[in-house]
C-alpha atoms as a PDB file:
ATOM      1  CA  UNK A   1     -55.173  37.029   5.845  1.00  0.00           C
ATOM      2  CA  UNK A   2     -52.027  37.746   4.259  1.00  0.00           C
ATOM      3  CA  UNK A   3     -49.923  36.390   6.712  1.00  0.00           C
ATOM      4  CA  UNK A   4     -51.175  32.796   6.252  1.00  0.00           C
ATOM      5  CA  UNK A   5     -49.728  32.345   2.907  1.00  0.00           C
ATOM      6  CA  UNK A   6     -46.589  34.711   3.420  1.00  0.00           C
ATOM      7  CA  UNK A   7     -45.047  34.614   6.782  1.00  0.00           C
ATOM      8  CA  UNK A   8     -42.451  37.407   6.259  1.00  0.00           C
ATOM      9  CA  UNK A   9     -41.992  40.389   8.693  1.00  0.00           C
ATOM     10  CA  UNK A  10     -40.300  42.130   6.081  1.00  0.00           C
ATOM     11  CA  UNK A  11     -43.813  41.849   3.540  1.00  0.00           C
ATOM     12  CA  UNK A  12     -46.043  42.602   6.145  1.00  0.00           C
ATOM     13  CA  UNK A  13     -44.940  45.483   7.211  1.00  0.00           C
ATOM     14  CA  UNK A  14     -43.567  46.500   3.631  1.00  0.00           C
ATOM     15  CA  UNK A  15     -47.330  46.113   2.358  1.00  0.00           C
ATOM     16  CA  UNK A  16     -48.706  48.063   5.757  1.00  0.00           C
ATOM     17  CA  UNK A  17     -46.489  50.922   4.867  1.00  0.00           C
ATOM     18  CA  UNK A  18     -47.365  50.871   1.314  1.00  0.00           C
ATOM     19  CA  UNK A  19     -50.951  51.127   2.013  1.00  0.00           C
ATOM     20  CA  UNK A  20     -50.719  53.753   4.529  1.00  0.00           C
ATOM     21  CA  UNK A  21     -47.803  56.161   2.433  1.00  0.00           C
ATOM     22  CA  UNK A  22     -48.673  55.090  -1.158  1.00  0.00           C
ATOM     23  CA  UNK A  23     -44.991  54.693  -1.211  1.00  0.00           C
ATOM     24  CA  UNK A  24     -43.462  51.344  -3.564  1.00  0.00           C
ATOM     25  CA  UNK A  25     -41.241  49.123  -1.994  1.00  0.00           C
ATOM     26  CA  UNK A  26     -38.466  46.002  -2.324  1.00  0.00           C
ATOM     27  CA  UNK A  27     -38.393  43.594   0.121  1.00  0.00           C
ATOM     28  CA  UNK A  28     -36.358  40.470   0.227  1.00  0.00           C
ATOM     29  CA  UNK A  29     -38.325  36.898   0.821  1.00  0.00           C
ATOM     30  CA  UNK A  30     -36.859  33.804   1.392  1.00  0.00           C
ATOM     31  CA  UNK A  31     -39.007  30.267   1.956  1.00  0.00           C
ATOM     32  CA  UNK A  32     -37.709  27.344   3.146  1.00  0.00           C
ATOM     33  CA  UNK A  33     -40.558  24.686   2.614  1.00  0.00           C
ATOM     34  CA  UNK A  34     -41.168  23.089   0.481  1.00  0.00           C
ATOM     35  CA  UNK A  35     -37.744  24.147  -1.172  1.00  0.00           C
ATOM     36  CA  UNK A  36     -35.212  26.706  -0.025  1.00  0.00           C
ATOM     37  CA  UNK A  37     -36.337  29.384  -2.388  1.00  0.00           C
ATOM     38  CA  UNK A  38     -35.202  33.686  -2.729  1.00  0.00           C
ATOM     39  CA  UNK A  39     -37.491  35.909  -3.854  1.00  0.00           C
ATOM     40  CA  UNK A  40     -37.467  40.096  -4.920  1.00  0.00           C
ATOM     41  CA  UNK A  41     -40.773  41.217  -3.822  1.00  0.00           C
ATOM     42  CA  UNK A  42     -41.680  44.492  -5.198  1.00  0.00           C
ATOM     43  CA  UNK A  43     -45.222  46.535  -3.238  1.00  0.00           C
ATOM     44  CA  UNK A  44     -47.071  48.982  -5.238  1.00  0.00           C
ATOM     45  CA  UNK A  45     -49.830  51.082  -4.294  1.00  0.00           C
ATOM     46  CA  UNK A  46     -53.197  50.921  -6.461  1.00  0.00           C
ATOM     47  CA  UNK A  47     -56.221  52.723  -6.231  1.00  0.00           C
ATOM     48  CA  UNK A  48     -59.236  51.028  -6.262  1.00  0.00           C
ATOM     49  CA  UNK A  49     -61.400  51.373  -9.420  1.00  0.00           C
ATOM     50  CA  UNK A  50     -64.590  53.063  -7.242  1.00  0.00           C
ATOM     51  CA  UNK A  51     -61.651  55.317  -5.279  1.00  0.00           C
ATOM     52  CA  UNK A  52     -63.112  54.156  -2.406  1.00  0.00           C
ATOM     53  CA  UNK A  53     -59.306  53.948  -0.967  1.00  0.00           C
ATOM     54  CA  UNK A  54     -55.900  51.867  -2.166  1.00  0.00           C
ATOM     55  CA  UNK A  55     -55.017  48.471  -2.678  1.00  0.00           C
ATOM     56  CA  UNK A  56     -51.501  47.151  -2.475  1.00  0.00           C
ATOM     57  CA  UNK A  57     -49.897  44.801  -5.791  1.00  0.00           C
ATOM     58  CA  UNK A  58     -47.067  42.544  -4.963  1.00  0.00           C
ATOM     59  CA  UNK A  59     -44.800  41.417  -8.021  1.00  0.00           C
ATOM     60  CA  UNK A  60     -42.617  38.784  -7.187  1.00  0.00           C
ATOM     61  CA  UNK A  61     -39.378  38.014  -8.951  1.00  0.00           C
ATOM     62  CA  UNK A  62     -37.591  34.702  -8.366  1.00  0.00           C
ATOM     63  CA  UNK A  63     -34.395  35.120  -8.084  1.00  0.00           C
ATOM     64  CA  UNK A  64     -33.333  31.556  -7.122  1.00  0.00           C
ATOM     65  CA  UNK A  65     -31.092  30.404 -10.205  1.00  0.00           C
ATOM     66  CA  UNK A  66     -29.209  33.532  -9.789  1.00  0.00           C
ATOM     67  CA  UNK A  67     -28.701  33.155  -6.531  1.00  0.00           C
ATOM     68  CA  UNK A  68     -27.349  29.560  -6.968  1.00  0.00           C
ATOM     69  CA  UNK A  69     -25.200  30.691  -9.666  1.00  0.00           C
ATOM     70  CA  UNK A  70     -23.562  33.141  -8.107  1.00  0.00           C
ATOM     71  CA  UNK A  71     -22.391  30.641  -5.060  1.00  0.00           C
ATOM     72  CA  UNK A  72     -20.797  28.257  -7.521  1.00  0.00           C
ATOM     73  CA  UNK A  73     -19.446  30.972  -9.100  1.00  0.00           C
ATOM     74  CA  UNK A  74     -17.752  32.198  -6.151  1.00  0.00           C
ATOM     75  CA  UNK A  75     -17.088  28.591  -5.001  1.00  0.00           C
ATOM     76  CA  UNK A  76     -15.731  27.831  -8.369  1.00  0.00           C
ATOM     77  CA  UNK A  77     -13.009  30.815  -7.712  1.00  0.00           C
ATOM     78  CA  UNK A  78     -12.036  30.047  -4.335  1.00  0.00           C
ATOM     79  CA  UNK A  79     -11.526  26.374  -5.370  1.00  0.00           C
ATOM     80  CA  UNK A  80      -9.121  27.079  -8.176  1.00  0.00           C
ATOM     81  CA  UNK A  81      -7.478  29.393  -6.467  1.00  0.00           C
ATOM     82  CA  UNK A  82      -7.091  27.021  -3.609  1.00  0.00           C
ATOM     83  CA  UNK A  83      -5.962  24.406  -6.108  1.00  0.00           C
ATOM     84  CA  UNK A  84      -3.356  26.932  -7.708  1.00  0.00           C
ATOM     85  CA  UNK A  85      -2.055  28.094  -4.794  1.00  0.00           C
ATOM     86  CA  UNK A  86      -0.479  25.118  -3.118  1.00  0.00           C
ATOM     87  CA  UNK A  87       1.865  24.183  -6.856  1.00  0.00           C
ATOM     88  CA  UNK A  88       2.637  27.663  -6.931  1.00  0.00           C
ATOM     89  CA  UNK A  89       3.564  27.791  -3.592  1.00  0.00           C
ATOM     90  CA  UNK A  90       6.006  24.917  -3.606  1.00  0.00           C
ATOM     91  CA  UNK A  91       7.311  26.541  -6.755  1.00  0.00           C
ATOM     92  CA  UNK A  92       8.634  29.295  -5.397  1.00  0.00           C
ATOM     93  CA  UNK A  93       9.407  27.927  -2.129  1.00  0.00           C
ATOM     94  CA  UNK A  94      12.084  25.390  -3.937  1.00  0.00           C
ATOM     95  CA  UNK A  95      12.935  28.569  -6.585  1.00  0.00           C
ATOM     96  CA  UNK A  96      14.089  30.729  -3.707  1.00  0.00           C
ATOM     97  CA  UNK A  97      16.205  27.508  -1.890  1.00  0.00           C
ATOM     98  CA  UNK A  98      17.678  27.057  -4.877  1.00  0.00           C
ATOM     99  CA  UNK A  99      18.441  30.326  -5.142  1.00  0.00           C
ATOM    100  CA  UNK A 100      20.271  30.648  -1.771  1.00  0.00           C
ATOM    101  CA  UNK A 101      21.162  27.663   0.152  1.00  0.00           C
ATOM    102  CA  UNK A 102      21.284  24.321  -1.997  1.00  0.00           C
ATOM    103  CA  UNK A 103      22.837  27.207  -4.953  1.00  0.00           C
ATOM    104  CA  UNK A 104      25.835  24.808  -5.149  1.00  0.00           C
ATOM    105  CA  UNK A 105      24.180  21.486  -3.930  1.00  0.00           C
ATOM    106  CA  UNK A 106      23.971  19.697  -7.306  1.00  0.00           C
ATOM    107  CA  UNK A 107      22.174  16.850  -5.419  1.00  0.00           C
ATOM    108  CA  UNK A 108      19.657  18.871  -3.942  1.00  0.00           C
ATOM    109  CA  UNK A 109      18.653  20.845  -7.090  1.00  0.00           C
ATOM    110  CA  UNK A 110      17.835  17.585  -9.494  1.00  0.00           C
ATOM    111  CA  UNK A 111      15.565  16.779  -6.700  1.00  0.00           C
ATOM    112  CA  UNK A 112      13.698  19.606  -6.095  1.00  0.00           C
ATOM    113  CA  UNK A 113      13.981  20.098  -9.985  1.00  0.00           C
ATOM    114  CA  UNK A 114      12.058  17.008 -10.206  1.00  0.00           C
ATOM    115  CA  UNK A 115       9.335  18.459  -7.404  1.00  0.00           C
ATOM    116  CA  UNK A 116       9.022  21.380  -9.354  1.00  0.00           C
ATOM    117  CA  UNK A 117       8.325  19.554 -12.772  1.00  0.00           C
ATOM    118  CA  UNK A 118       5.543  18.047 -11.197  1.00  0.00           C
ATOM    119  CA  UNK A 119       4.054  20.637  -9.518  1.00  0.00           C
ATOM    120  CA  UNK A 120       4.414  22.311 -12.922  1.00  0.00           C
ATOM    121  CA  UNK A 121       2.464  19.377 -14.779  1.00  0.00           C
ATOM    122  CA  UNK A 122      -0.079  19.737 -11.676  1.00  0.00           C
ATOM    123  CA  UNK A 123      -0.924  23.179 -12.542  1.00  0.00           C
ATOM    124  CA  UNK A 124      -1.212  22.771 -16.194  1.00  0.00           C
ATOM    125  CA  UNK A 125      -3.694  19.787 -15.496  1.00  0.00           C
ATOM    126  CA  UNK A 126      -6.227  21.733 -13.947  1.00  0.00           C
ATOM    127  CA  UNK A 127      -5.455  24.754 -16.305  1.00  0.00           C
ATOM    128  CA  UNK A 128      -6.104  21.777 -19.233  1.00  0.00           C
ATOM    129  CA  UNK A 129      -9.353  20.963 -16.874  1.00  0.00           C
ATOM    130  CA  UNK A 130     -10.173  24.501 -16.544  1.00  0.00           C
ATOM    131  CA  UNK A 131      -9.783  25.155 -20.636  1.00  0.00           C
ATOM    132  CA  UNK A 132     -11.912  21.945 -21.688  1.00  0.00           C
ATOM    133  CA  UNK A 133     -14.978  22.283 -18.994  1.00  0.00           C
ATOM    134  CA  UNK A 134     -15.158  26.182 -19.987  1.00  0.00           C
ATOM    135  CA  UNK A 135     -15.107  25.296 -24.124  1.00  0.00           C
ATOM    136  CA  UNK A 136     -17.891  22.631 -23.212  1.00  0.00           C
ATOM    137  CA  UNK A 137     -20.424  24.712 -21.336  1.00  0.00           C
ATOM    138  CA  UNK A 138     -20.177  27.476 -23.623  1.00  0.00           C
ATOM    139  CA  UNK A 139     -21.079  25.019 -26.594  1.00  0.00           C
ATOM    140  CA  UNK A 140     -23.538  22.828 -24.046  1.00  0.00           C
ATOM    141  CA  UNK A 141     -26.610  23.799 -25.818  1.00  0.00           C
ATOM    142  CA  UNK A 142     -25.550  23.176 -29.524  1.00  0.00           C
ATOM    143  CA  UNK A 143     -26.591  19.668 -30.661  1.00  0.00           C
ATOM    144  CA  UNK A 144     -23.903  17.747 -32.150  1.00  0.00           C
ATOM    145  CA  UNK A 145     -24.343  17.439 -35.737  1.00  0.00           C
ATOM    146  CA  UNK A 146     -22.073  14.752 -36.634  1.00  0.00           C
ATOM    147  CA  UNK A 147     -21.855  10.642 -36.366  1.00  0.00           C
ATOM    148  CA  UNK A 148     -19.289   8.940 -34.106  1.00  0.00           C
ATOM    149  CA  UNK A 149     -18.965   5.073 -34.011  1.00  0.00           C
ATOM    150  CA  UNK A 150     -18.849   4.765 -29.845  1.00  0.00           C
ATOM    151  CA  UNK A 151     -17.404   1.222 -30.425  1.00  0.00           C
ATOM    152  CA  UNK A 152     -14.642   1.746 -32.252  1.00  0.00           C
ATOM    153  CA  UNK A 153     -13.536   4.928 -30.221  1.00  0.00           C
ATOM    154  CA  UNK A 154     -13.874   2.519 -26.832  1.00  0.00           C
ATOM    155  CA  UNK A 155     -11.331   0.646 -28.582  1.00  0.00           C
ATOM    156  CA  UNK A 156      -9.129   3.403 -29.580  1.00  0.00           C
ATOM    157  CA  UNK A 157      -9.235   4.866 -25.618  1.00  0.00           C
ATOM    158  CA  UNK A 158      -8.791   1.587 -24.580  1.00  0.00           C
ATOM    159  CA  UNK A 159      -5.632   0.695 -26.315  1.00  0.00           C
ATOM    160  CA  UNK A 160      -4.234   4.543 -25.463  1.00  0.00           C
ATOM    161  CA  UNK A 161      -4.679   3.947 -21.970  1.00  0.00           C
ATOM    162  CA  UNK A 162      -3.105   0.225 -21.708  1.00  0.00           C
ATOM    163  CA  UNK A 163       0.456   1.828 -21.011  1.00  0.00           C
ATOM    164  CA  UNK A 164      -0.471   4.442 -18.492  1.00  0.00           C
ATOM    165  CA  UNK A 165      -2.464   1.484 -16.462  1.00  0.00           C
ATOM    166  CA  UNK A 166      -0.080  -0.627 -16.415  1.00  0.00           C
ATOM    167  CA  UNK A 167       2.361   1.441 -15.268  1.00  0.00           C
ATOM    168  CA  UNK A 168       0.193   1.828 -12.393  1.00  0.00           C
ATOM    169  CA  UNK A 169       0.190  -1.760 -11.957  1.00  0.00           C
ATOM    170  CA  UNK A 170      -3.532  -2.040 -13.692  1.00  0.00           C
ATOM    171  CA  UNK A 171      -4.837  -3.478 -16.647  1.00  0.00           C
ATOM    172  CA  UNK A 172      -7.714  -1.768 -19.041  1.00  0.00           C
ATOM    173  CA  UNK A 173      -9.207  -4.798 -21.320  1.00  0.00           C
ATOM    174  CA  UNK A 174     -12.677  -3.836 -23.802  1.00  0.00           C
ATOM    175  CA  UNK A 175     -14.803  -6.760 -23.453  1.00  0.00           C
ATOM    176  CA  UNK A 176     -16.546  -6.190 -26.745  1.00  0.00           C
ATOM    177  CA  UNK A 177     -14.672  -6.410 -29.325  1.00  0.00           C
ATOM    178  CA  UNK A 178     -16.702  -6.647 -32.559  1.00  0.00           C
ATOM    179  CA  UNK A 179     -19.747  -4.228 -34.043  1.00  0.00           C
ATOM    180  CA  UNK A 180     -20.327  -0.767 -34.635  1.00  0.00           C
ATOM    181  CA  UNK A 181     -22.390   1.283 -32.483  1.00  0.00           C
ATOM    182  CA  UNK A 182     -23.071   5.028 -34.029  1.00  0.00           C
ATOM    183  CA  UNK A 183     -24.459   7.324 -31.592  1.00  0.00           C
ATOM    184  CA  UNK A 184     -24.522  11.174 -32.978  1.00  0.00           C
ATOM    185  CA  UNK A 185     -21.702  13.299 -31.126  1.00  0.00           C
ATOM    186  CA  UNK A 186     -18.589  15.342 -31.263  1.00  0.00           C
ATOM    187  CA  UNK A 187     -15.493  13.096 -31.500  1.00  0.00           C
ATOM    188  CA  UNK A 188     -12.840  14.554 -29.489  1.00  0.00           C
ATOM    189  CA  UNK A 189     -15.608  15.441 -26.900  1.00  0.00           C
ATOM    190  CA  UNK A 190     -17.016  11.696 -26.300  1.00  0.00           C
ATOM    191  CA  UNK A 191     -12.990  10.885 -26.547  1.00  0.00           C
ATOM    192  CA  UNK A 192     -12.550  13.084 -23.204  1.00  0.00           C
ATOM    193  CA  UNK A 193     -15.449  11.357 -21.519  1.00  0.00           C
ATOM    194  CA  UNK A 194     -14.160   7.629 -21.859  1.00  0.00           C
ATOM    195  CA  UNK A 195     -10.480   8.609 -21.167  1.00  0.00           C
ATOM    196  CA  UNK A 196     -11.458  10.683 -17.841  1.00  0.00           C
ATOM    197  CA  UNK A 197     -13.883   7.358 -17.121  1.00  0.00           C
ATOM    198  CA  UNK A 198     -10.824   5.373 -17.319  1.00  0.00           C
ATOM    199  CA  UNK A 199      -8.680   7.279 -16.072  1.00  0.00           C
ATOM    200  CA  UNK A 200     -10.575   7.161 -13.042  1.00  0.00           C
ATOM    201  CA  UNK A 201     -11.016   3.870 -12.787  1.00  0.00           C
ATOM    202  CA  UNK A 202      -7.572   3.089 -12.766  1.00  0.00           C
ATOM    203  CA  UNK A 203      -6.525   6.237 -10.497  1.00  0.00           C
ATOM    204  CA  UNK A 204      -8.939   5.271  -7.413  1.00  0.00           C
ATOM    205  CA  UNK A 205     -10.033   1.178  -8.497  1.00  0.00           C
ATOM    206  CA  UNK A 206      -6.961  -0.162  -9.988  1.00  0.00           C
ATOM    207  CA  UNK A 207      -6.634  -3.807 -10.914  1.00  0.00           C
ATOM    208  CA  UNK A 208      -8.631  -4.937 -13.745  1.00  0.00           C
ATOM    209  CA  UNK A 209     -11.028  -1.731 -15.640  1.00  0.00           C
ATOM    210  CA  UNK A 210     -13.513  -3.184 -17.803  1.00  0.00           C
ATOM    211  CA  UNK A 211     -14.792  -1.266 -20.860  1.00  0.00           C
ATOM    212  CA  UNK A 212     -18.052  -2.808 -22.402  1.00  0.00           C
ATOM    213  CA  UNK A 213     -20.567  -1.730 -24.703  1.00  0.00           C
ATOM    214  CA  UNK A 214     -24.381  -2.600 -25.291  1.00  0.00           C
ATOM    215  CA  UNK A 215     -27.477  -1.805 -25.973  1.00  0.00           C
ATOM    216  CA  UNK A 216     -30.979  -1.324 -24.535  1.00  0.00           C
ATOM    217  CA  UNK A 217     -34.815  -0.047 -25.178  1.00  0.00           C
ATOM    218  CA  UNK A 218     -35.466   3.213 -22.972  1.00  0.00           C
ATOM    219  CA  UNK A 219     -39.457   3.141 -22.998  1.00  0.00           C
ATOM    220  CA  UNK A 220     -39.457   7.201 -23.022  1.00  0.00           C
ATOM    221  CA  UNK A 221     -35.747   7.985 -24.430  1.00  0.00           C
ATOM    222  CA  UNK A 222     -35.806   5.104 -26.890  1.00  0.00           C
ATOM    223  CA  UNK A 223     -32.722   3.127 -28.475  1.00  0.00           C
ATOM    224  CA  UNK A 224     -29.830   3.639 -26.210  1.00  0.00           C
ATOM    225  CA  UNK A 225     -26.345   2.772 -26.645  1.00  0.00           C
ATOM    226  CA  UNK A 226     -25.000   2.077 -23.083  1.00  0.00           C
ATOM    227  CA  UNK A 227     -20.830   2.061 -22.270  1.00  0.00           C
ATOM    228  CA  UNK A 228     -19.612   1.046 -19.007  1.00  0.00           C
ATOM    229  CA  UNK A 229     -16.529   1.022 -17.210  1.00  0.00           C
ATOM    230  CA  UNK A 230     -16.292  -0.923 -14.203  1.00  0.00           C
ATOM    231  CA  UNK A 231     -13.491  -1.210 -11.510  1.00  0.00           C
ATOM    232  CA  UNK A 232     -12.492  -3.108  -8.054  1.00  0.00           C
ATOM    233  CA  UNK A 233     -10.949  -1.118  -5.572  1.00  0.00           C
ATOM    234  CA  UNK A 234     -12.518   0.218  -2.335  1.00  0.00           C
ATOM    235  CA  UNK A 235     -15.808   1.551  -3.463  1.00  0.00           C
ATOM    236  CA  UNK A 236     -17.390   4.746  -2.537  1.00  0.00           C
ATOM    237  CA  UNK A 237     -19.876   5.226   0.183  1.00  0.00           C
ATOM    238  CA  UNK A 238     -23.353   5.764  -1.210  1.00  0.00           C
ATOM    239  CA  UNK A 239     -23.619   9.735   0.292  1.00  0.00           C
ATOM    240  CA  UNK A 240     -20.598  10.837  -1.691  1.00  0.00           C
ATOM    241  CA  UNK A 241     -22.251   9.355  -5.126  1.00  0.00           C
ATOM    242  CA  UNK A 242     -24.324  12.286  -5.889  1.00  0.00           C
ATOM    243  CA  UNK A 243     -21.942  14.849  -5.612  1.00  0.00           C
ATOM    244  CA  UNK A 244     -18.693  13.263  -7.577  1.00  0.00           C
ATOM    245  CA  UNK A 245     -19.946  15.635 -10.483  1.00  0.00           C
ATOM    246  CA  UNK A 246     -19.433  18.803  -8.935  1.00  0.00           C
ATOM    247  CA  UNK A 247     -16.618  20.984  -9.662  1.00  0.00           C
ATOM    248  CA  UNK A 248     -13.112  20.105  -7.000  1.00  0.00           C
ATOM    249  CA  UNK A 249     -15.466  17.830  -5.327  1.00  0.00           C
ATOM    250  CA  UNK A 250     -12.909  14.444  -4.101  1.00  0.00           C
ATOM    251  CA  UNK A 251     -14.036  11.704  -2.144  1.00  0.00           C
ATOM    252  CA  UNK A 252     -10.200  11.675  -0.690  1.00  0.00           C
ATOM    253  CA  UNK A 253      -8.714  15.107  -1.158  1.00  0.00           C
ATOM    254  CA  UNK A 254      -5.038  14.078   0.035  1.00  0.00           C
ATOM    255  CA  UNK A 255      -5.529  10.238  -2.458  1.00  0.00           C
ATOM    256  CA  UNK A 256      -6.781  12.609  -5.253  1.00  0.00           C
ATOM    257  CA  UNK A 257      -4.087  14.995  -5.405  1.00  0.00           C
ATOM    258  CA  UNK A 258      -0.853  12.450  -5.123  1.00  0.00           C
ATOM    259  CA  UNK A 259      -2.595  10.635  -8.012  1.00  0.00           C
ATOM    260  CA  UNK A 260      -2.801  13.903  -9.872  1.00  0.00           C
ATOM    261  CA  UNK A 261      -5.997  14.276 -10.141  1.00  0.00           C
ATOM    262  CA  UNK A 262      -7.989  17.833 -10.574  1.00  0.00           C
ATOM    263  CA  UNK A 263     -11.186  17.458  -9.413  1.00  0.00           C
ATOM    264  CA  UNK A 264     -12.745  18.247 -12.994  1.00  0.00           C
ATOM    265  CA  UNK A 265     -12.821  14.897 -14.532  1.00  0.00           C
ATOM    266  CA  UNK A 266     -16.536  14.434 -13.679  1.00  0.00           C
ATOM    267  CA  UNK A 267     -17.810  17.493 -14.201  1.00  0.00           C
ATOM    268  CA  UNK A 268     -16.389  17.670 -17.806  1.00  0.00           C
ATOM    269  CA  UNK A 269     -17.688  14.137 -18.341  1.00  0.00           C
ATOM    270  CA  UNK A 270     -21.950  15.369 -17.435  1.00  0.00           C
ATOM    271  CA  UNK A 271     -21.423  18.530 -19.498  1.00  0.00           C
ATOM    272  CA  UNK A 272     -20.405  16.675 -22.177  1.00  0.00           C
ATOM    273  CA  UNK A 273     -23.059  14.338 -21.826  1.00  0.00           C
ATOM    274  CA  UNK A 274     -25.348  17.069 -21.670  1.00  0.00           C
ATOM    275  CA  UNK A 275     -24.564  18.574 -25.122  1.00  0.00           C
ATOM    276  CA  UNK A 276     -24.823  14.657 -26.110  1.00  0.00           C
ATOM    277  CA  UNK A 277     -28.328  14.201 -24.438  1.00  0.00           C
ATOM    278  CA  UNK A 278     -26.599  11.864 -22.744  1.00  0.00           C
ATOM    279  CA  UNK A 279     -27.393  10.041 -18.896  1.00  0.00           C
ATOM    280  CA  UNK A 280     -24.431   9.197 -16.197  1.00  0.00           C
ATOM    281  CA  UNK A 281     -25.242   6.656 -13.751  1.00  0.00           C
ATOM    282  CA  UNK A 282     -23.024   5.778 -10.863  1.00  0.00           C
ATOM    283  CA  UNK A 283     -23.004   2.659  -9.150  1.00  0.00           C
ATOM    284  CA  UNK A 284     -20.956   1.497  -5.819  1.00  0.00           C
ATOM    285  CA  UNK A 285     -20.735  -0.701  -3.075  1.00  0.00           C
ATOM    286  CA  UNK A 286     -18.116  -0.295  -0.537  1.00  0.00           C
ATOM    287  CA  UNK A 287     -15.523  -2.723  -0.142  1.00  0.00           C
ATOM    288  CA  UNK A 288     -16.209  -4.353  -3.764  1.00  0.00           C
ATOM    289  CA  UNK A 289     -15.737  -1.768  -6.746  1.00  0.00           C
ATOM    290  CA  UNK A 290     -17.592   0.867  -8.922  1.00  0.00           C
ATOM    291  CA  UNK A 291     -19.404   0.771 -12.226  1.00  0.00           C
ATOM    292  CA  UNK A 292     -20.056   3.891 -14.373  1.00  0.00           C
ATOM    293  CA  UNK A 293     -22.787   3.990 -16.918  1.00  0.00           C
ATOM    294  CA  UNK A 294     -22.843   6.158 -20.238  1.00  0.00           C
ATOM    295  CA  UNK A 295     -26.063   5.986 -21.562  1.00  0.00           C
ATOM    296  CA  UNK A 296     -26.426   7.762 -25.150  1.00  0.00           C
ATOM    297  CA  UNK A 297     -29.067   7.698 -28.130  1.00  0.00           C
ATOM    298  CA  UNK A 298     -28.402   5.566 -30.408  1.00  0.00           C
ATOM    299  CA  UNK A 299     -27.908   7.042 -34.303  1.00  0.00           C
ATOM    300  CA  UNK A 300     -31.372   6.130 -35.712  1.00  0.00           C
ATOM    301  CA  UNK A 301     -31.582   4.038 -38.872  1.00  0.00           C
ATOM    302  CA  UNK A 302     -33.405   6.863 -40.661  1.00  0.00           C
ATOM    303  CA  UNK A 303     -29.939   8.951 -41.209  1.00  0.00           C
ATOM    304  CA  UNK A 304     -31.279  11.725 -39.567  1.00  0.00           C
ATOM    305  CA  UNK A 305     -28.784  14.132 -37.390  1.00  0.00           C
ATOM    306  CA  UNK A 306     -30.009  15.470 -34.064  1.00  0.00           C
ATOM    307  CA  UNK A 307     -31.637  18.944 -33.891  1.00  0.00           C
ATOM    308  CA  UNK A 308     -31.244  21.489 -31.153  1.00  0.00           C
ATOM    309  CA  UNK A 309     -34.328  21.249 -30.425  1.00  0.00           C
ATOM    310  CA  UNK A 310     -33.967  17.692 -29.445  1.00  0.00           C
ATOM    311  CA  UNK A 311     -31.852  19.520 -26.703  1.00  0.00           C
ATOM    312  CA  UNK A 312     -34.745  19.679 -24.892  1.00  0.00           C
END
């Protein structure tokens, strides 16, 4: 019987009425087990070859993806929209008070000046964060076609993000300091990904960031070349791991936003390491710090560039 393998109302009675009107239908069907899955199922009526009456053809058409999509698109909206809001609203909150009451208080209006300029800087952060992750996924599926030495651009990051560390009362050392490890990639994009590691690492682990560089033998992916930036600081509990790449996604919303961060840094970082056929492991342990691992292929001796079909 039908209803053994589908155990929908809706296509029951959709294919009952199709087989007793001739009539085609839609019908939505959604499963739950094994996976949450939605479905467009389409009845037809077709008469039997021998016309001894009609049969009834079901076309289904996942529409799954699409429906995920859409979600994070309309999740993606209402968080930037949440994140613009609040700046904006301070803006013009302190616009209009300066505007009437503190018109003439010269020592009110260089401090909410100040509040403004950061909420300013706040806004064009994630409108930065915005720009970069929207450039990246539109260029996600073309293979990079140039060679980057990984070591010597952990060096440069390194060395750019000393001053902004330590001004946070943190230091950012790179505990390899000699070799050259090529990997193929896009410059300015792999350049994003270790300053947004760091970054991070100093934001939410302060203290001492590590930046190190090695290799290893993946038996399927082969020669990797792995970087990894590792930080004290309170950890992060093991259910909020796999969902620090998401888009707005914080483990403290209210920590995350007074250190100005956007929520983005992560998700630019796996797009980017998507485009690089690259792998992002995250490891932490509450209480005793976090280590992030880049993993990328390693430029092979032969000179040859990456296709697009390596993509796959």
């Amino acid at each position: 019987p039908l209803s053994f393998a589908l155990r929908s109302p809706e296509v029951l009675d959709g294919v009952e009425a199709v087989l007793s009107s001739g009539m085609p239908r839609r019908v939505p069907l959604a499963t739950r087990v094994p996976l949450e899955r939605t479905f467009e199922v389409q009845i037809g009526a077709l008469p039997m070859p021998d016309g001894s009456g009609v049969s009834a053809v079901l076309f289904l058409r996942d529409l799954t993806s699409a429906r995920r999509l859409e979600a994070m698109r309309v999740d993606f909206v209402a968080n930037a929209s949440h994140e613009l809001r609040t700046p904006l609203a301070t803006l013009i909150g302190f616009i209009e008070t300066l505007q009437g009451p503190a018109r003439e208080d010269t020592q009110a209006r260089e401090r909410f000046l100040e509040i403004m300029r950061v909420q300013a800087l706040r806004m064009t952060r994630l409108i930065d964060d915005l720009l970069s992750l929207s450039r990246i996924e539109l260029r996600e599926h073309v293979a990079p076609t140039s060679v980057v030495d990984l070591g010597a651009l952990a060096r440069q990051m390194v060395d750019a993000q000393g001053p902004p560390a330590e001004a946070r009362g943190a230091t950012v050392r790179f505990e390899d300091g000699s070799g050259s490890y090529p990997v193929p990639g896009d410059a300015d994009e792999l350049a994003r990904v270790i300053e947004n590691l760091i970054e991070n690492a100093v934001k939410y682990g302060g203290g001492h960031v590590g930046v190190s560089l090695s290799r290893e033998e993946d038996p399927r992916l082969g020669r990797r070349i792995v970087l990894s930036v590792t930080s004290a600081g309170p950890g992060i509990p093991p259910a909020q791991l796999p969902r620090l790449t998401e888009r707005f996604y914080r483990v403290d919303v209210a920590s995350s936003r007074a250190r100005g961060g956007t929520g983005l840094g992560l998700a630019i970082v796996k797009h980017s390491l998507n485009r690089h056929r690259g792998r992002l492991a995250i490891e932490s342990t509450v209480g005793q710090g976090t280590t992030v691992r880049v993993s990328l292929p390693e430029y092979g001796a032969t000179g040859e560039l990456p296709r697009a079909a390596d993509q796959t």
